[in-house]
PDB file of N, CA and C in Angstrom:
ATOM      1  N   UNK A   1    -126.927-112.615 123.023  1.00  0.00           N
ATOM      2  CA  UNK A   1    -125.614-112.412 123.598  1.00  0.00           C
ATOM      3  C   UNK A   1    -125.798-112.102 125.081  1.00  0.00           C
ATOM      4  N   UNK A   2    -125.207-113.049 125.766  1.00  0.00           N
ATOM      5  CA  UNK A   2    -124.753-112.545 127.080  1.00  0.00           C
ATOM      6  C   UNK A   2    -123.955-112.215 127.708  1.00  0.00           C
ATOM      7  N   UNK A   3    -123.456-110.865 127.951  1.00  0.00           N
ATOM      8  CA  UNK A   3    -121.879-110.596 128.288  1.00  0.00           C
ATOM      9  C   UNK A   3    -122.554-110.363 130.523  1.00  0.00           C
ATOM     10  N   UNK A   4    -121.857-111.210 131.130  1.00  0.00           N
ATOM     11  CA  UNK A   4    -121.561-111.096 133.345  1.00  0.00           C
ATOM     12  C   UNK A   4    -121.157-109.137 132.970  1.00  0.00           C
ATOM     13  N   UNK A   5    -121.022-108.830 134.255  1.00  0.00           N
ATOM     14  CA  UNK A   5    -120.915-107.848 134.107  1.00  0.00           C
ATOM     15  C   UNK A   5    -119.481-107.878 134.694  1.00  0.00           C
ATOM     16  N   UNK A   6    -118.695-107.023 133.842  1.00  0.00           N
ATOM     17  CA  UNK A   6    -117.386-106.945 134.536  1.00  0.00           C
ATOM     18  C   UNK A   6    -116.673-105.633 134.066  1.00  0.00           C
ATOM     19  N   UNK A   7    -115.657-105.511 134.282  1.00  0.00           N
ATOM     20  CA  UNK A   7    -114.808-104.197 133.674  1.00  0.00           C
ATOM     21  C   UNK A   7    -113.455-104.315 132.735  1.00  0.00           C
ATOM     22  N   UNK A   8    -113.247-102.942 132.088  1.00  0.00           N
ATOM     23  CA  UNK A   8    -112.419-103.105 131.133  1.00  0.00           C
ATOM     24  C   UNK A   8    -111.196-102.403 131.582  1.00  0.00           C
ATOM     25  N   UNK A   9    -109.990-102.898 132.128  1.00  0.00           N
ATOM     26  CA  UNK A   9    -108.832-101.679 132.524  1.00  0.00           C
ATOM     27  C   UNK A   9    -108.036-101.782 131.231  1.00  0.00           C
ATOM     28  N   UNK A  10    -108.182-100.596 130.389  1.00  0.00           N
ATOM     29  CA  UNK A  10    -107.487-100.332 129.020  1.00  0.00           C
ATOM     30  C   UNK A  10    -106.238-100.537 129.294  1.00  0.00           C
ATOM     31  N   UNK A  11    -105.658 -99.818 130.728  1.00  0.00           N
ATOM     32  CA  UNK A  11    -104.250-100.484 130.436  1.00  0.00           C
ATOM     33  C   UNK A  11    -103.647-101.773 130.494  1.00  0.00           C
ATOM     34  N   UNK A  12    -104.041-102.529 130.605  1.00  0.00           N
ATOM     35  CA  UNK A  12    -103.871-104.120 130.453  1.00  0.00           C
ATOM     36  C   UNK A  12    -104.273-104.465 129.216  1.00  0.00           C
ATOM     37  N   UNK A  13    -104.846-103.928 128.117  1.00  0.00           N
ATOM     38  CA  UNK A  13    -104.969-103.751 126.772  1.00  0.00           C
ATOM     39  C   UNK A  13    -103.761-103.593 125.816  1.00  0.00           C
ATOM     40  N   UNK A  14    -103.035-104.869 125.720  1.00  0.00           N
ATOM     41  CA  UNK A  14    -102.523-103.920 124.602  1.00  0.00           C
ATOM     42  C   UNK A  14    -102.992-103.780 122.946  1.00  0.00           C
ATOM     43  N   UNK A  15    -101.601-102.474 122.660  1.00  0.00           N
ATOM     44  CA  UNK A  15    -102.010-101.550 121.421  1.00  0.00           C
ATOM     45  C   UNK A  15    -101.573-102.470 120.283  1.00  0.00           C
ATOM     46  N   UNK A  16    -102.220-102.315 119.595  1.00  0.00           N
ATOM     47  CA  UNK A  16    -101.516-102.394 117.935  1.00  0.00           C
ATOM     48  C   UNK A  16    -101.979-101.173 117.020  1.00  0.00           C
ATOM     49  N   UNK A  17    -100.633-101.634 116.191  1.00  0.00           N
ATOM     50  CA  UNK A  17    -100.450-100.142 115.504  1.00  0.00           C
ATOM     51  C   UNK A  17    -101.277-100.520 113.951  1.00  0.00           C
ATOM     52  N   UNK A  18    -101.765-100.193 112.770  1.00  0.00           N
ATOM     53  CA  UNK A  18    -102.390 -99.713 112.028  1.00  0.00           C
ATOM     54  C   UNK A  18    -102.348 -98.549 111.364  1.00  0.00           C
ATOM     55  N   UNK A  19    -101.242 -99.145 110.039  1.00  0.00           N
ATOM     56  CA  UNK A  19    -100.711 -97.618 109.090  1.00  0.00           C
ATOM     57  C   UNK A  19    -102.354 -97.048 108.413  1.00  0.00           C
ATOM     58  N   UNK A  20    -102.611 -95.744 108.379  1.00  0.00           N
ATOM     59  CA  UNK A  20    -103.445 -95.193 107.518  1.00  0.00           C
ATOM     60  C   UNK A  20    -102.358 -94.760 106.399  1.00  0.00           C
ATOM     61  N   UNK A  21    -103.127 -94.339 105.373  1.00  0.00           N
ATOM     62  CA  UNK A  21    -102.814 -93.625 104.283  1.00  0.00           C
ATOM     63  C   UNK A  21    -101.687 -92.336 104.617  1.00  0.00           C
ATOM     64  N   UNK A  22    -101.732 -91.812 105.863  1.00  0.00           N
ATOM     65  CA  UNK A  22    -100.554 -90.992 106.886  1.00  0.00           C
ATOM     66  C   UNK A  22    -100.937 -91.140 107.701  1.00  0.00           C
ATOM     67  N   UNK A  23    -100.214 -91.416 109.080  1.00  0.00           N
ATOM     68  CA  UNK A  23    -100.127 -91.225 110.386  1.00  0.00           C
ATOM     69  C   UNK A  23    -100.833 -92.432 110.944  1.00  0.00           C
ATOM     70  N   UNK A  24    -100.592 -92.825 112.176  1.00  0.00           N
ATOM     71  CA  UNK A  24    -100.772 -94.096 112.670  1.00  0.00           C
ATOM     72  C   UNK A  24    -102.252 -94.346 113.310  1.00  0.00           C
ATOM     73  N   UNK A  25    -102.852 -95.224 113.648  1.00  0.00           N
ATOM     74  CA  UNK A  25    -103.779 -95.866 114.639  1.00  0.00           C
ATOM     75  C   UNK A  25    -103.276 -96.534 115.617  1.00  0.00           C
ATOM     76  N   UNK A  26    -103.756 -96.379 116.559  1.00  0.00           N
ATOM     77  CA  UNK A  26    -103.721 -97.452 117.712  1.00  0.00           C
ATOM     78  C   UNK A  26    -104.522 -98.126 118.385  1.00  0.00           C
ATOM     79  N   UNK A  27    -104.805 -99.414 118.309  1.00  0.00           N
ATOM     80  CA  UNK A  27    -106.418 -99.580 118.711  1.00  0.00           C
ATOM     81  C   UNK A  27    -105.679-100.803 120.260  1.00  0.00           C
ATOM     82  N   UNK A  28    -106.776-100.172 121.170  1.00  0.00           N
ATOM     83  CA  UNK A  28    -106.596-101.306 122.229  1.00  0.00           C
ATOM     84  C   UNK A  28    -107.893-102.182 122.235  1.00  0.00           C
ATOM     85  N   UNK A  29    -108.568-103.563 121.780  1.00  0.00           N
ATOM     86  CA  UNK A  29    -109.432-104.192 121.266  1.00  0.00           C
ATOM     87  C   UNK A  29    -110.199-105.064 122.515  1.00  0.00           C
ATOM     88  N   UNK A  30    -111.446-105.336 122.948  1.00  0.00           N
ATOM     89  CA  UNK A  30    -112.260-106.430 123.490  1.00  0.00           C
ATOM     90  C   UNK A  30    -112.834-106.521 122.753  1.00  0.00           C
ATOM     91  N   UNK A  31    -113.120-108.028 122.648  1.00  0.00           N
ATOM     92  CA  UNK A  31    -113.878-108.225 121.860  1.00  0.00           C
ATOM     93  C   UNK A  31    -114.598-110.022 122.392  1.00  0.00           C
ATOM     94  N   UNK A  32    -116.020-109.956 121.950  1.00  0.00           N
ATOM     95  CA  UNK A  32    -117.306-110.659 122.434  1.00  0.00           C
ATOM     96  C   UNK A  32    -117.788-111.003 121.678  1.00  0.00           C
ATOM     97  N   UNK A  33    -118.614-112.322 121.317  1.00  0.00           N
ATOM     98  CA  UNK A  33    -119.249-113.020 120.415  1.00  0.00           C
ATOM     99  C   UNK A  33    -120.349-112.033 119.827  1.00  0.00           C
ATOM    100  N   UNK A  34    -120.037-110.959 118.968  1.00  0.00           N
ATOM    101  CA  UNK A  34    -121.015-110.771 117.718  1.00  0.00           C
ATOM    102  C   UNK A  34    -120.748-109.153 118.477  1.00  0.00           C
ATOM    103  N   UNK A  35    -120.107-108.300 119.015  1.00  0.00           N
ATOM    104  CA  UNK A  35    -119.665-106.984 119.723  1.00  0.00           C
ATOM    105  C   UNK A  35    -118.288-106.695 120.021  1.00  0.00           C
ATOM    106  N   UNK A  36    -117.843-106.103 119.233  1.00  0.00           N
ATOM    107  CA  UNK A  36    -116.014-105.388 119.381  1.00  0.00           C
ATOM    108  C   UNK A  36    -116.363-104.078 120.031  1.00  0.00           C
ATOM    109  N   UNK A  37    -115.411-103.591 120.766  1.00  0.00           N
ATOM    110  CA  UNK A  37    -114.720-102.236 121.649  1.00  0.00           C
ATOM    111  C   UNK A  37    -113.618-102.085 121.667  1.00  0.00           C
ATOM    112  N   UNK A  38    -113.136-100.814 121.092  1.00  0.00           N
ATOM    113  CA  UNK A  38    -112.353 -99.931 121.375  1.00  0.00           C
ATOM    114  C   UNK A  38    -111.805 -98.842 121.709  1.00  0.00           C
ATOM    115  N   UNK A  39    -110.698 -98.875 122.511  1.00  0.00           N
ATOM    116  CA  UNK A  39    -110.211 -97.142 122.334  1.00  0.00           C
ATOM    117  C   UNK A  39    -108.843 -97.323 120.977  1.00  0.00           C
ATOM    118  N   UNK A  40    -109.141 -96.240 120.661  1.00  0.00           N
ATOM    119  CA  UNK A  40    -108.479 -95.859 119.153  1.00  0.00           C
ATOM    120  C   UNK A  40    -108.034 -94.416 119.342  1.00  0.00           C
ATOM    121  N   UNK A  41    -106.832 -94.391 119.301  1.00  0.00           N
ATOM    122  CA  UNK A  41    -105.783 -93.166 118.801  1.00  0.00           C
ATOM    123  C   UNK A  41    -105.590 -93.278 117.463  1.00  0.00           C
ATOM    124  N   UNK A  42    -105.528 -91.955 116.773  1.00  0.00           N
ATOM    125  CA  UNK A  42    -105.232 -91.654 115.592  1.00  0.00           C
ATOM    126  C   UNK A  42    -103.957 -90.787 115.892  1.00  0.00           C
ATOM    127  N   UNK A  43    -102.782 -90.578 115.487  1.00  0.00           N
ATOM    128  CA  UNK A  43    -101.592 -89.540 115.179  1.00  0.00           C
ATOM    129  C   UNK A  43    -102.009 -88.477 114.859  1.00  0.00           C
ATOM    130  N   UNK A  44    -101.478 -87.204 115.012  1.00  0.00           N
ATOM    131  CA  UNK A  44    -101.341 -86.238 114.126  1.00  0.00           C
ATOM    132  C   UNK A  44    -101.049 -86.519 112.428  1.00  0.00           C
ATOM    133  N   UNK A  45    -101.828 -85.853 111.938  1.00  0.00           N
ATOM    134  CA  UNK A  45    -101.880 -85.974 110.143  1.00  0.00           C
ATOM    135  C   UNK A  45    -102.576 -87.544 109.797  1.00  0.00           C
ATOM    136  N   UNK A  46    -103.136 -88.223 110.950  1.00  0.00           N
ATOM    137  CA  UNK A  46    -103.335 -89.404 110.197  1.00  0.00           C
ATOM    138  C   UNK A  46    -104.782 -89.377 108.853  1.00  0.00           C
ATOM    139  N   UNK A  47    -104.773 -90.156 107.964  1.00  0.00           N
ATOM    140  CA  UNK A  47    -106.123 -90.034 106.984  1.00  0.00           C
ATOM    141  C   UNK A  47    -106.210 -91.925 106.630  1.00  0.00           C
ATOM    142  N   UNK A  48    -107.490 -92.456 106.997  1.00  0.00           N
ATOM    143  CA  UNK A  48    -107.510 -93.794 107.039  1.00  0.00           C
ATOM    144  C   UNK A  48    -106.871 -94.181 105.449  1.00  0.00           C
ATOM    145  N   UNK A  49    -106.532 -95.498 105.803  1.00  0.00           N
ATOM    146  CA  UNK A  49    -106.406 -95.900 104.546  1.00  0.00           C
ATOM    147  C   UNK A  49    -107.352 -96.728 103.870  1.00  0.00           C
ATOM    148  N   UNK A  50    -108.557 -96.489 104.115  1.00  0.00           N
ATOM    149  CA  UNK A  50    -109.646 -96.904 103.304  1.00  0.00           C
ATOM    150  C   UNK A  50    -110.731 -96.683 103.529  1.00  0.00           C
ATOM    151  N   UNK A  51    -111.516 -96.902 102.589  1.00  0.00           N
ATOM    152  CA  UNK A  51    -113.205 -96.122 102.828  1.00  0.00           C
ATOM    153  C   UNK A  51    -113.900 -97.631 103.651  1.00  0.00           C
ATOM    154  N   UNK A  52    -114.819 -96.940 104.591  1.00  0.00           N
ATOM    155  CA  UNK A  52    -115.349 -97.818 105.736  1.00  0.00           C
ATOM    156  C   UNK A  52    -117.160 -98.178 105.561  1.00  0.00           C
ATOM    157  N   UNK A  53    -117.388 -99.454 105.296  1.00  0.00           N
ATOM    158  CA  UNK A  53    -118.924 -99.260 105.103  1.00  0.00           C
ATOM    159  C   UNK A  53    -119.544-100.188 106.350  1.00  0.00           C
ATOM    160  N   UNK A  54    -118.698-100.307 107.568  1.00  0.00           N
ATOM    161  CA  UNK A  54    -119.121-100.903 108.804  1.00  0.00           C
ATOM    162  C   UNK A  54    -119.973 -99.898 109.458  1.00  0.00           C
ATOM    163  N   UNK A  55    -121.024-100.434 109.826  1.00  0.00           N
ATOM    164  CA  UNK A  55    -121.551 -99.690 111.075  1.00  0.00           C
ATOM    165  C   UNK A  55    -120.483 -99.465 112.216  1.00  0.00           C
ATOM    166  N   UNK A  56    -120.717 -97.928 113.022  1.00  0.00           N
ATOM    167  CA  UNK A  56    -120.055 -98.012 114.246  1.00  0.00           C
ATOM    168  C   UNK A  56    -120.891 -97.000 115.300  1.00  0.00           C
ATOM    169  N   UNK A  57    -120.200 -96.655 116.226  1.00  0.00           N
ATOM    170  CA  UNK A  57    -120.979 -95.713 117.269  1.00  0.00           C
ATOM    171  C   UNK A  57    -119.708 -95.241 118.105  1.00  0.00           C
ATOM    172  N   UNK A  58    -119.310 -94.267 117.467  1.00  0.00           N
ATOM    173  CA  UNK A  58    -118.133 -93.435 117.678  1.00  0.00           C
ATOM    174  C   UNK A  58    -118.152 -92.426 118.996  1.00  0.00           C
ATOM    175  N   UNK A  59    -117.308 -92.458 119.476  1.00  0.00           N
ATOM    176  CA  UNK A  59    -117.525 -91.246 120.730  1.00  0.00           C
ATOM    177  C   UNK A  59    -116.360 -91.034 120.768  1.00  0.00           C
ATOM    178  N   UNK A  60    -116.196 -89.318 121.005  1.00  0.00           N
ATOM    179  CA  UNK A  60    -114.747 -88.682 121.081  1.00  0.00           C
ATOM    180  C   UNK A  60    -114.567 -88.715 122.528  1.00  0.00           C
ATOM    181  N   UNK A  61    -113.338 -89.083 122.555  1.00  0.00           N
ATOM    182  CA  UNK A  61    -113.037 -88.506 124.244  1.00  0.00           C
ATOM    183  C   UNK A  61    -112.322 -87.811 124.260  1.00  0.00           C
ATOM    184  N   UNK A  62    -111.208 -87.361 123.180  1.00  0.00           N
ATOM    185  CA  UNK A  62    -110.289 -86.291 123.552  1.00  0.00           C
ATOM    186  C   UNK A  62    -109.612 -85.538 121.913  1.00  0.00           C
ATOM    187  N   UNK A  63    -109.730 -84.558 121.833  1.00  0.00           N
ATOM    188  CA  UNK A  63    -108.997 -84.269 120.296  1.00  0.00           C
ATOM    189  C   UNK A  63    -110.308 -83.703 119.745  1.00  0.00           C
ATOM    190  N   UNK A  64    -109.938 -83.917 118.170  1.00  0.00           N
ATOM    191  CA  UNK A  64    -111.056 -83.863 117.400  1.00  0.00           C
ATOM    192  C   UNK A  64    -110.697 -84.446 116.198  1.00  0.00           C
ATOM    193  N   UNK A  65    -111.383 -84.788 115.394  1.00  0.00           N
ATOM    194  CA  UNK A  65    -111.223 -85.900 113.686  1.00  0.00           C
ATOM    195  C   UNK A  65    -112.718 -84.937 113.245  1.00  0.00           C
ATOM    196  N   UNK A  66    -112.237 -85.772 111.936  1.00  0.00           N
ATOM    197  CA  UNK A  66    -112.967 -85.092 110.358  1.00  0.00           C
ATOM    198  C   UNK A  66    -113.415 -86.759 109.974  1.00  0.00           C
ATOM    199  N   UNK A  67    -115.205 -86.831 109.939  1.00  0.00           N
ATOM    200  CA  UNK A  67    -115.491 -88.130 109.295  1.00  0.00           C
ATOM    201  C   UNK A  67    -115.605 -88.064 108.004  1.00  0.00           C
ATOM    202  N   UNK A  68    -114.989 -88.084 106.767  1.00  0.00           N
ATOM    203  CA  UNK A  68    -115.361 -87.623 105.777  1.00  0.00           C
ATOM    204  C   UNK A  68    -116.196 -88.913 105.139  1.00  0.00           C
ATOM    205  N   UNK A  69    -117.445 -88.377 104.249  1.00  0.00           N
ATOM    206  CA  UNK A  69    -118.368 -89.349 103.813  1.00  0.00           C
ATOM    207  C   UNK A  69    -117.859 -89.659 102.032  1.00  0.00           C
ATOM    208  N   UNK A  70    -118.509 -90.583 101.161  1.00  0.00           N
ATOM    209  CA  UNK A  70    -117.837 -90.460 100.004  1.00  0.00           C
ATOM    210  C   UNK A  70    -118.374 -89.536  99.181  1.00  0.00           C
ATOM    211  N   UNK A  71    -119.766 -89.096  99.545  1.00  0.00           N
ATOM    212  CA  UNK A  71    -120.787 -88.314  99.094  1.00  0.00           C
ATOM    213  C   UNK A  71    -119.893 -86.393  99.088  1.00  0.00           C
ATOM    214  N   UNK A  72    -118.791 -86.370  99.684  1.00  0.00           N
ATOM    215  CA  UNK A  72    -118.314 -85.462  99.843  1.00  0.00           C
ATOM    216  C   UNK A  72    -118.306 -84.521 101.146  1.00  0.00           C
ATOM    217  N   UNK A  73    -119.325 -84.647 101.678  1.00  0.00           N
ATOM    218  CA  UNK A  73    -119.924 -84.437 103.099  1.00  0.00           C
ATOM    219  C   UNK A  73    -118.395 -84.571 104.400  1.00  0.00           C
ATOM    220  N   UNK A  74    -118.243 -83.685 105.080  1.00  0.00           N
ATOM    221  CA  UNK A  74    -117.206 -83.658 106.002  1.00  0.00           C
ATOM    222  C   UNK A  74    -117.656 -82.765 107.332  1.00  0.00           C
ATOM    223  N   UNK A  75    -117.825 -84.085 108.529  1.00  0.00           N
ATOM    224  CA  UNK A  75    -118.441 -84.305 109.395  1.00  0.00           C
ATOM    225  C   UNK A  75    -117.232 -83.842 110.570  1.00  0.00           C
ATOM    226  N   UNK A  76    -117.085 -82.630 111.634  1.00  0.00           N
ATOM    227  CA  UNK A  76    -116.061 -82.415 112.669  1.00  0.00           C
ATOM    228  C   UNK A  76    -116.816 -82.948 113.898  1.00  0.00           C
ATOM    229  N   UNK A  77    -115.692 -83.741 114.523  1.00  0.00           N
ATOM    230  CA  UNK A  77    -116.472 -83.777 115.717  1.00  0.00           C
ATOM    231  C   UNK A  77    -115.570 -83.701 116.530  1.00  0.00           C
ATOM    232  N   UNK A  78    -115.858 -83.640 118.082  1.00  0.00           N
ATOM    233  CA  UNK A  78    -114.525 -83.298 119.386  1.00  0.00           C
ATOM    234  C   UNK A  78    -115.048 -83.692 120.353  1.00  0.00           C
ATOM    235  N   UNK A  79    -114.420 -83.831 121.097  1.00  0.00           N
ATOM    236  CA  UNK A  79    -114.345 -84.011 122.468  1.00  0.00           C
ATOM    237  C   UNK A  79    -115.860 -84.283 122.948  1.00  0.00           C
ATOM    238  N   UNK A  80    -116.543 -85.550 123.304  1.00  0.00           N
ATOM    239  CA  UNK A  80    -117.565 -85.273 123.558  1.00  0.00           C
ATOM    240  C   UNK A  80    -119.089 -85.215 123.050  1.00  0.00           C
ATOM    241  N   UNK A  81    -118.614 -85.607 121.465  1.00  0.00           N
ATOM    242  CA  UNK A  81    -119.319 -86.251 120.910  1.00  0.00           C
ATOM    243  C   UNK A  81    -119.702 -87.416 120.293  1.00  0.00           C
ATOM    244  N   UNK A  82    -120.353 -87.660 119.638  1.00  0.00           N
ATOM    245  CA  UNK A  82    -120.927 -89.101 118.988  1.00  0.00           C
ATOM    246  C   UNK A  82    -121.422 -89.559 117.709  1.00  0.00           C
ATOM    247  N   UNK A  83    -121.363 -90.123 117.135  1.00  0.00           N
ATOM    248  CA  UNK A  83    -121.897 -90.600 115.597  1.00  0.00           C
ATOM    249  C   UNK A  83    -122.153 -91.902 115.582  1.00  0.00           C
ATOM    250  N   UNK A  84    -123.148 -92.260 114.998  1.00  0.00           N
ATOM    251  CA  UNK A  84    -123.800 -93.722 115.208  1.00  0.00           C
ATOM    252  C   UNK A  84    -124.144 -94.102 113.286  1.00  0.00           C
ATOM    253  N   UNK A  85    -123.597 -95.109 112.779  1.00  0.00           N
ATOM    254  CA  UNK A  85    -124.239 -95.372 111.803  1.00  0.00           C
ATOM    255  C   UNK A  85    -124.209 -97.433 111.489  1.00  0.00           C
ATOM    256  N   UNK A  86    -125.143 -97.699 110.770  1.00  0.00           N
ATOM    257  CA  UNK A  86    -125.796 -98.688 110.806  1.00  0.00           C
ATOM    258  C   UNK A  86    -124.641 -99.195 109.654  1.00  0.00           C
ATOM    259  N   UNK A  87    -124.198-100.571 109.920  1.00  0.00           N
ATOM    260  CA  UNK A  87    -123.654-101.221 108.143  1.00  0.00           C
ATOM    261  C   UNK A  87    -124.051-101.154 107.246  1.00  0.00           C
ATOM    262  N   UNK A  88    -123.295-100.663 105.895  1.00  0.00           N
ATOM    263  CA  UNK A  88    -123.899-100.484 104.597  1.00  0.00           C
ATOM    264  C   UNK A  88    -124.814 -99.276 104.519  1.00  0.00           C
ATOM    265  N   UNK A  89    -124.276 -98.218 105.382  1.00  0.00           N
ATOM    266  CA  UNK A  89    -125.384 -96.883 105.080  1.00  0.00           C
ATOM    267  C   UNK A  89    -124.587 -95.987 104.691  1.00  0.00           C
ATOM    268  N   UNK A  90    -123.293 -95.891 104.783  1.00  0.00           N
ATOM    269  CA  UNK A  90    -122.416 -94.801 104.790  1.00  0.00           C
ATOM    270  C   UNK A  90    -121.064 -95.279 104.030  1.00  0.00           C
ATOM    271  N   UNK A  91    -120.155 -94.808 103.625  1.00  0.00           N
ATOM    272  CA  UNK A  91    -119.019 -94.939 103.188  1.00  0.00           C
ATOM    273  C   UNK A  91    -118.216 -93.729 103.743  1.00  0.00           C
ATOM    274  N   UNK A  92    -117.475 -94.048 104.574  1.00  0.00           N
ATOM    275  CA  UNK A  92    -116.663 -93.265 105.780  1.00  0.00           C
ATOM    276  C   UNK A  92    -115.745 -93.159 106.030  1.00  0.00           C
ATOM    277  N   UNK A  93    -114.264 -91.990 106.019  1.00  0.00           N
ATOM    278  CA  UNK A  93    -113.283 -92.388 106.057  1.00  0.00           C
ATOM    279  C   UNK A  93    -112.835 -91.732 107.446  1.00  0.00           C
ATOM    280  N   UNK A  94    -111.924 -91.654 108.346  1.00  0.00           N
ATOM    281  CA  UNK A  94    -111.464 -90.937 109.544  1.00  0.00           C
ATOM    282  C   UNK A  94    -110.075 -89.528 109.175  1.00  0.00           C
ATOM    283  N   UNK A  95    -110.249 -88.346 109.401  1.00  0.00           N
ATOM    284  CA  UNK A  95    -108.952 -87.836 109.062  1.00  0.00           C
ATOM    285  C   UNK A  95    -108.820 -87.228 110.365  1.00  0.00           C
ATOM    286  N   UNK A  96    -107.318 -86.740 110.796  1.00  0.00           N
ATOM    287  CA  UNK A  96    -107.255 -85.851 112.213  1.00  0.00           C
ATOM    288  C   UNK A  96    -106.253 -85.486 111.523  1.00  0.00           C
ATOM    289  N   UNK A  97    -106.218 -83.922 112.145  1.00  0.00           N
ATOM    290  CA  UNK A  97    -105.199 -83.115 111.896  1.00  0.00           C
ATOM    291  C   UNK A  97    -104.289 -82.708 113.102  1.00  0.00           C
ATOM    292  N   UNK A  98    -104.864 -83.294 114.366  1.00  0.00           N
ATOM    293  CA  UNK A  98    -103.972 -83.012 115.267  1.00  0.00           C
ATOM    294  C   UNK A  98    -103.797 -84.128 116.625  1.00  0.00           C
ATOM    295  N   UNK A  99    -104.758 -85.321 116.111  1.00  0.00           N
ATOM    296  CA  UNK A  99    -104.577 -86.602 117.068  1.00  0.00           C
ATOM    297  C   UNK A  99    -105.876 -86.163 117.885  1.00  0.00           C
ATOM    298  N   UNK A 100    -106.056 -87.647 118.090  1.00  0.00           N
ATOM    299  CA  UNK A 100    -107.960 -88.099 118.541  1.00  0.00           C
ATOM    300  C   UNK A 100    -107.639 -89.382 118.968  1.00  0.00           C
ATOM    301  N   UNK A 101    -108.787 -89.171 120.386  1.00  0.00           N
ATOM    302  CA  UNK A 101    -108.587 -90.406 121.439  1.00  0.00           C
ATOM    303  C   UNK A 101    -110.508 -90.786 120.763  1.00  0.00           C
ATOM    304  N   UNK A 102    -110.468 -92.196 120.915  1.00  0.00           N
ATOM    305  CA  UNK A 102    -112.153 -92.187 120.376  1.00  0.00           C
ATOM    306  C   UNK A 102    -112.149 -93.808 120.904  1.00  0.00           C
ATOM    307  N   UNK A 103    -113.584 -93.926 121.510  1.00  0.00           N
ATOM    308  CA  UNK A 103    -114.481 -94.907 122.295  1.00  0.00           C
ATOM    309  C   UNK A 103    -114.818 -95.559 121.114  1.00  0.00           C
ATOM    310  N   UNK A 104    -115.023 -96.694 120.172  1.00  0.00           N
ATOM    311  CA  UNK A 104    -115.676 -96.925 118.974  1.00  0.00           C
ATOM    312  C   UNK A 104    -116.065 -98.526 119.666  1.00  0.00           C
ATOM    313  N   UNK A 105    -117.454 -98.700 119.026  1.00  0.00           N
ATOM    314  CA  UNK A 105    -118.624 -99.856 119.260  1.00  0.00           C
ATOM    315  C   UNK A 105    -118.802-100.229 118.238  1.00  0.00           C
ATOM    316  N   UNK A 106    -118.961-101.500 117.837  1.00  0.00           N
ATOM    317  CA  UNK A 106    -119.474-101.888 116.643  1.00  0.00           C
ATOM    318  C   UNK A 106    -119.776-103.472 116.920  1.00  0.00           C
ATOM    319  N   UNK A 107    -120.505-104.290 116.204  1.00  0.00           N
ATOM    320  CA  UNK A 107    -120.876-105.205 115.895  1.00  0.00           C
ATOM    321  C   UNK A 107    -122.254-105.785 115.317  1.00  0.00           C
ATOM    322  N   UNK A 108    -122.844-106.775 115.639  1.00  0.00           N
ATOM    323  CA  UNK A 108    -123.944-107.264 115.073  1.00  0.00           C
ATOM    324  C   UNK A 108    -125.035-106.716 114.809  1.00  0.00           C
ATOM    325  N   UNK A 109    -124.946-105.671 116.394  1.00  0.00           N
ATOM    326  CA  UNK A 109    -126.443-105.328 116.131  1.00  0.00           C
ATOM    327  C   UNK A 109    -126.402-103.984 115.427  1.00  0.00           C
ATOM    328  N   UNK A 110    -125.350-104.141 114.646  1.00  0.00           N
ATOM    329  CA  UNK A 110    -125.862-102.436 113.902  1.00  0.00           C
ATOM    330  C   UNK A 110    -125.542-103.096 112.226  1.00  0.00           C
ATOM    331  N   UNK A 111    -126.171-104.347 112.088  1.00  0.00           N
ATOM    332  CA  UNK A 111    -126.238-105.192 110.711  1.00  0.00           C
ATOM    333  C   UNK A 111    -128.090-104.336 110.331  1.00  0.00           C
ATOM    334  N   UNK A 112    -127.940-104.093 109.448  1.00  0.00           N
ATOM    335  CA  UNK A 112    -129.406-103.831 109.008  1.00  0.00           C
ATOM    336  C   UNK A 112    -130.691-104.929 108.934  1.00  0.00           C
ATOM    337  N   UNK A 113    -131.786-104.071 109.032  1.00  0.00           N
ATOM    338  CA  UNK A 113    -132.243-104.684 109.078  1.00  0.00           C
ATOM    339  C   UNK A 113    -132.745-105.902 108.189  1.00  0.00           C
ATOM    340  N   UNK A 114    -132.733-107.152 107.894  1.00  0.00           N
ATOM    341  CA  UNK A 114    -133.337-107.578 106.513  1.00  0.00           C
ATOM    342  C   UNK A 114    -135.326-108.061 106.662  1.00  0.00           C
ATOM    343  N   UNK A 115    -135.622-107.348 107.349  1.00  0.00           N
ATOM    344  CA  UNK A 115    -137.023-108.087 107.414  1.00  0.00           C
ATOM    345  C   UNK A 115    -137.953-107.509 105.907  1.00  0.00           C
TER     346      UNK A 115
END
């Protein structure tokens, strides 16, 4: 993959909305042969509406969310942090209790390995 180097002005992005199970998403999307980016708002009270087995590489920029795993495991993170997981390692859902701004990466290269 070769992405020139250029820039992203989010506000020339637009949103789409994305019901969870409660409360909304908003994702503003680029996206590149085999690499998606976003910024993603979650609402207050939102809880995804489905369990996630994509790799991603999450970064908070503002708020805080609950990653909950299926294993039972419930992961806080805020402002400033990060979570990285590979496809097919995790089963992951997103909850916020009070609205979360989040950087999210994902694509090819976080396919496992098959060698």
């Amino acid at each position: 993959m070769n992405i020139p180097f250029q820039t992203i002005d989010w506000a020339a992005i637009p949103k789409t909305e994305h019901q969870g199970e409660t409360g909304m998403a908003f994702w503003q999307t680029v996206e590149f042969p085999g690499l998606r980016i976003r910024l993603v708002e979650y609402t207050a009270g939102y809880l995804a509406d489905h369990w996630c087995e994509k790799g991603h590489i999450v970064h908070c920029l503002e708020g805080e969310f609950v990653s909950e795993l299926a294993s039972g495991e419930k992961i806080k993170l805020s402002a400033a942090m990060t979570y990285v997981v590979s496809d097919d390692l995790s089963s992951h859902r997103s909850v916020s209790e009070n609205g979360v701004k989040l950087l999210i990466v994902d694509g090819d290269f976080l396919k496992p390995d098959l060698k």
